[in-house]
Protein backbone atom coordinates (compact mmCIF):
# COMPACT_ATOMS: atom_id res chain seq x y z
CA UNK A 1 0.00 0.00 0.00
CA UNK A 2 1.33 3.37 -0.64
CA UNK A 3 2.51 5.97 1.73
CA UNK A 4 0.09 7.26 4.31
CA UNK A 5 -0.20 10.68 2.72
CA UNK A 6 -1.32 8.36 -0.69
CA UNK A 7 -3.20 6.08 1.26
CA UNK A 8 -5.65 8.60 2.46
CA UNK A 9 -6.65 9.21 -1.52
CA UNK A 10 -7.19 5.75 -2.22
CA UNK A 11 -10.98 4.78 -2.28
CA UNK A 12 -12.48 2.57 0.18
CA UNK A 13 -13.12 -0.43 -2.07
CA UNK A 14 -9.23 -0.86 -2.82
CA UNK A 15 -8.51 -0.57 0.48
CA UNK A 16 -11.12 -3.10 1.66
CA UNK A 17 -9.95 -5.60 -1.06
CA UNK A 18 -5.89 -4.91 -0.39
CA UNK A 19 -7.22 -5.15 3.81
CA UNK A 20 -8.98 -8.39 3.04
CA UNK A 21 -5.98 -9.86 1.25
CA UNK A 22 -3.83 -9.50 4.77
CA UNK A 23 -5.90 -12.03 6.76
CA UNK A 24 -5.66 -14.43 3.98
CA UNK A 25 -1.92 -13.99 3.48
CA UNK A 26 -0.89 -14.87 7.12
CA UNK A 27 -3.99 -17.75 6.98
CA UNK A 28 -2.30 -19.23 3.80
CA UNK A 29 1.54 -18.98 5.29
CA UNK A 30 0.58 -20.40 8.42
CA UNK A 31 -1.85 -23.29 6.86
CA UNK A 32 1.46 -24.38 4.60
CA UNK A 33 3.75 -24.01 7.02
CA UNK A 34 1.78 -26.32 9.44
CA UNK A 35 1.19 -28.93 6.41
CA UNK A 36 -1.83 -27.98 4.74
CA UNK A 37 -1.04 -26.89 1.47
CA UNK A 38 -3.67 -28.57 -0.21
CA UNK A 39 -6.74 -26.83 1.73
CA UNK A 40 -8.50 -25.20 -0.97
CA UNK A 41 -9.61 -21.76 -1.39
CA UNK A 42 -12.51 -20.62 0.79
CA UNK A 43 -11.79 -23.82 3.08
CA UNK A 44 -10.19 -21.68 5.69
CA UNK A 45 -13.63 -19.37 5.81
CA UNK A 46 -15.90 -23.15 6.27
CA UNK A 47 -13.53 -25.18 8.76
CA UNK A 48 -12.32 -21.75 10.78
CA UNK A 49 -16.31 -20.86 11.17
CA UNK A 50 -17.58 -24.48 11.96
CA UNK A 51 -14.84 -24.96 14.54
CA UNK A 52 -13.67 -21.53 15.73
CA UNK A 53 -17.07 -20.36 15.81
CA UNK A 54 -19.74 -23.10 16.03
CA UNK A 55 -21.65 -22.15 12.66
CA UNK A 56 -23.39 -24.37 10.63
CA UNK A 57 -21.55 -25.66 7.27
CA UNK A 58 -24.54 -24.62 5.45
CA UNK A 59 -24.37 -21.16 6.74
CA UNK A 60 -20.87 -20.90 6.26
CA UNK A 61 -21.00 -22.54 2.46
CA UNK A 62 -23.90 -19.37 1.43
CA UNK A 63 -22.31 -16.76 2.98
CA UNK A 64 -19.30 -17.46 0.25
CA UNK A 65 -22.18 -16.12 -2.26
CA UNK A 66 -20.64 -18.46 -4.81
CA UNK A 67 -22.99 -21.50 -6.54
CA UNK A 68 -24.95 -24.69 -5.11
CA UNK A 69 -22.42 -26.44 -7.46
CA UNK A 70 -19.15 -24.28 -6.08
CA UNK A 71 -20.42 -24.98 -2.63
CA UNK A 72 -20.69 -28.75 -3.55
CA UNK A 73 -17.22 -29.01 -4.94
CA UNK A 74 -15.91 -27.09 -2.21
CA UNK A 75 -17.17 -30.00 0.45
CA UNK A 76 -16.47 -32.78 -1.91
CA UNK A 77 -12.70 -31.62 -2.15
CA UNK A 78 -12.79 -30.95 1.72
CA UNK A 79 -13.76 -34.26 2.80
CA UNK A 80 -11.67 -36.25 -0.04
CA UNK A 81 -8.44 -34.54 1.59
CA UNK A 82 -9.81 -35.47 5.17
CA UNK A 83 -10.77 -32.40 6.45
CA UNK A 84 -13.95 -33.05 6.69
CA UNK A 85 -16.65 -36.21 7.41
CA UNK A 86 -19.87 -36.44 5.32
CA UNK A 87 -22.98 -38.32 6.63
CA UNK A 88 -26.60 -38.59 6.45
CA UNK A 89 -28.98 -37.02 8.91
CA UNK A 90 -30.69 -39.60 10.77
CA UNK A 91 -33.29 -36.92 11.08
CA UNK A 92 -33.81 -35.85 7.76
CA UNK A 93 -31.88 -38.65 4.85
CA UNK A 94 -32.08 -35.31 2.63
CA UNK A 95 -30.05 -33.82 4.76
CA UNK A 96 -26.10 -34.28 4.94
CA UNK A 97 -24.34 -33.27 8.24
CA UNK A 98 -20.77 -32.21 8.08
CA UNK A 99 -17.94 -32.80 10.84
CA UNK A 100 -15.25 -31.69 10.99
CA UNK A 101 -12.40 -34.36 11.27
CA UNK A 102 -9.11 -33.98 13.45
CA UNK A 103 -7.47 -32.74 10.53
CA UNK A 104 -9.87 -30.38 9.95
CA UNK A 105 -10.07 -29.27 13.82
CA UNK A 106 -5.75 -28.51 13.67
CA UNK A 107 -6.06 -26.92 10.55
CA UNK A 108 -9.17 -24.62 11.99
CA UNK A 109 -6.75 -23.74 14.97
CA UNK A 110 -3.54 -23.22 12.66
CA UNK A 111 -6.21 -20.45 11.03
CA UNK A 112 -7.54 -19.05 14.35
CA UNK A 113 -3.77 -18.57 15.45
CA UNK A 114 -3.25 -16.49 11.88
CA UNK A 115 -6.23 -14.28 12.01
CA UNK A 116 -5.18 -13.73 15.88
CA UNK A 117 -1.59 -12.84 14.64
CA UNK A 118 -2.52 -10.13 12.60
CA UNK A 119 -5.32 -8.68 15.02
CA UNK A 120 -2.29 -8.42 17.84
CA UNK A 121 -0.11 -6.66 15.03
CA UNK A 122 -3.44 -4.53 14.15
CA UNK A 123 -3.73 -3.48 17.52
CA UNK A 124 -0.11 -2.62 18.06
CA UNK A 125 -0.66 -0.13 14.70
CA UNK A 126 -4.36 1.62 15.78
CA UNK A 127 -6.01 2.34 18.66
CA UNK A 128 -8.68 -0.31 20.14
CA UNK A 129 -10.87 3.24 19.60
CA UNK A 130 -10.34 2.97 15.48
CA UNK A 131 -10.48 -0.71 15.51
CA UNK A 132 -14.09 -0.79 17.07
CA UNK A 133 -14.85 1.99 14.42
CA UNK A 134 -13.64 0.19 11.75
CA UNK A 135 -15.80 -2.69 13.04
CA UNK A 136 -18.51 -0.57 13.50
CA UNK A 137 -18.26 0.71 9.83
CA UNK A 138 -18.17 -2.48 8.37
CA UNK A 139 -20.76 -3.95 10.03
CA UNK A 140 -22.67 -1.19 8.34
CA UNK A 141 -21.23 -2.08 4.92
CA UNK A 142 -22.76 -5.71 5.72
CA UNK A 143 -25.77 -4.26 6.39
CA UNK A 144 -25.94 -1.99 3.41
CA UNK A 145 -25.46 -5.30 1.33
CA UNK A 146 -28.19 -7.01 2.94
CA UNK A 147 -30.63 -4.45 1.97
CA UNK A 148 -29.51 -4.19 -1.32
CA UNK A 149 -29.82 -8.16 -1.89
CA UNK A 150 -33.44 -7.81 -0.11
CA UNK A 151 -34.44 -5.44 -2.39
CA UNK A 152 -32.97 -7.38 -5.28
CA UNK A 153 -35.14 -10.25 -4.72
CA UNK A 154 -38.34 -8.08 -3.74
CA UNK A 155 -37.96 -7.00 -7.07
């Protein structure tokens, strides 16, 4: 990223997208260096939410906003290379329930230990102050989405 002086001229989308690609930098480093080379894109964002956070697969697998048939490949490819376990619902044979395997549980820590990494060096550069307003200002980015994709479908 340029200067500071620059930076201030650049518009928020390039920052968001150049800010976005830091997380998944130090997520892909750290996932190699610990062995996992071969998880595949957007596998960090599934196995770091299902086991760092508790959120459903399915949840996880939409919010990528990619295809049924993306979201699909992404899981096969995920449970071929062990990272994942695939079964029925007993409930609900429609249904598939995900779980995540041991290999799948170290390589969700290995990711929570990146995205902690750069938070720490994030909070050594800004205040907590900025940080909860950046937060705070991209929640509201979220939110603008949301109502743009609600009114896309009312439509």
């Amino acid at each position: 990223m340029p200067g500071r002086s620059e930076a201030d001229e650049v518009v928020l989308p390039a920052l968001l997208r150049a800010a976005r690609g830091t997380y998944g930098k130090a997520i892909r480093a750290r996932l190699a260096e610990a062995g996992f080379e071969d998880m595949p894109r957007n596998g960090p964002h599934v196995l770091g939410g299902m086991v760092n956070h508790g959120v459903a697969a399915a949840r996880l697998l939409v919010e990528l906003g990619v295809s049924k048939q993306a979201r699909s490949q992404l899981v096969d490819t995920l449970v071929v290379r062990g990272y994942l376990e695939r079964a029925d619902d007993p409930e609900d044979r429609r249904k598939l329930v995900l779980t995540p395997t041991e290999r799948g549980r170290a390589a969700a820590r290995v990711v929570r230990g990146a995205v902690v990494a750069v938070d720490e060096e994030l909070g050594r550069r800004v205040s907590a102050e900025q940080i909860a307003g950046m937060r705070a200002g991209l929640i509201a980015l979220c939110d603008i989405r949301d109502g743009m994709e609600e009114a896309a479908r009312a439509s």
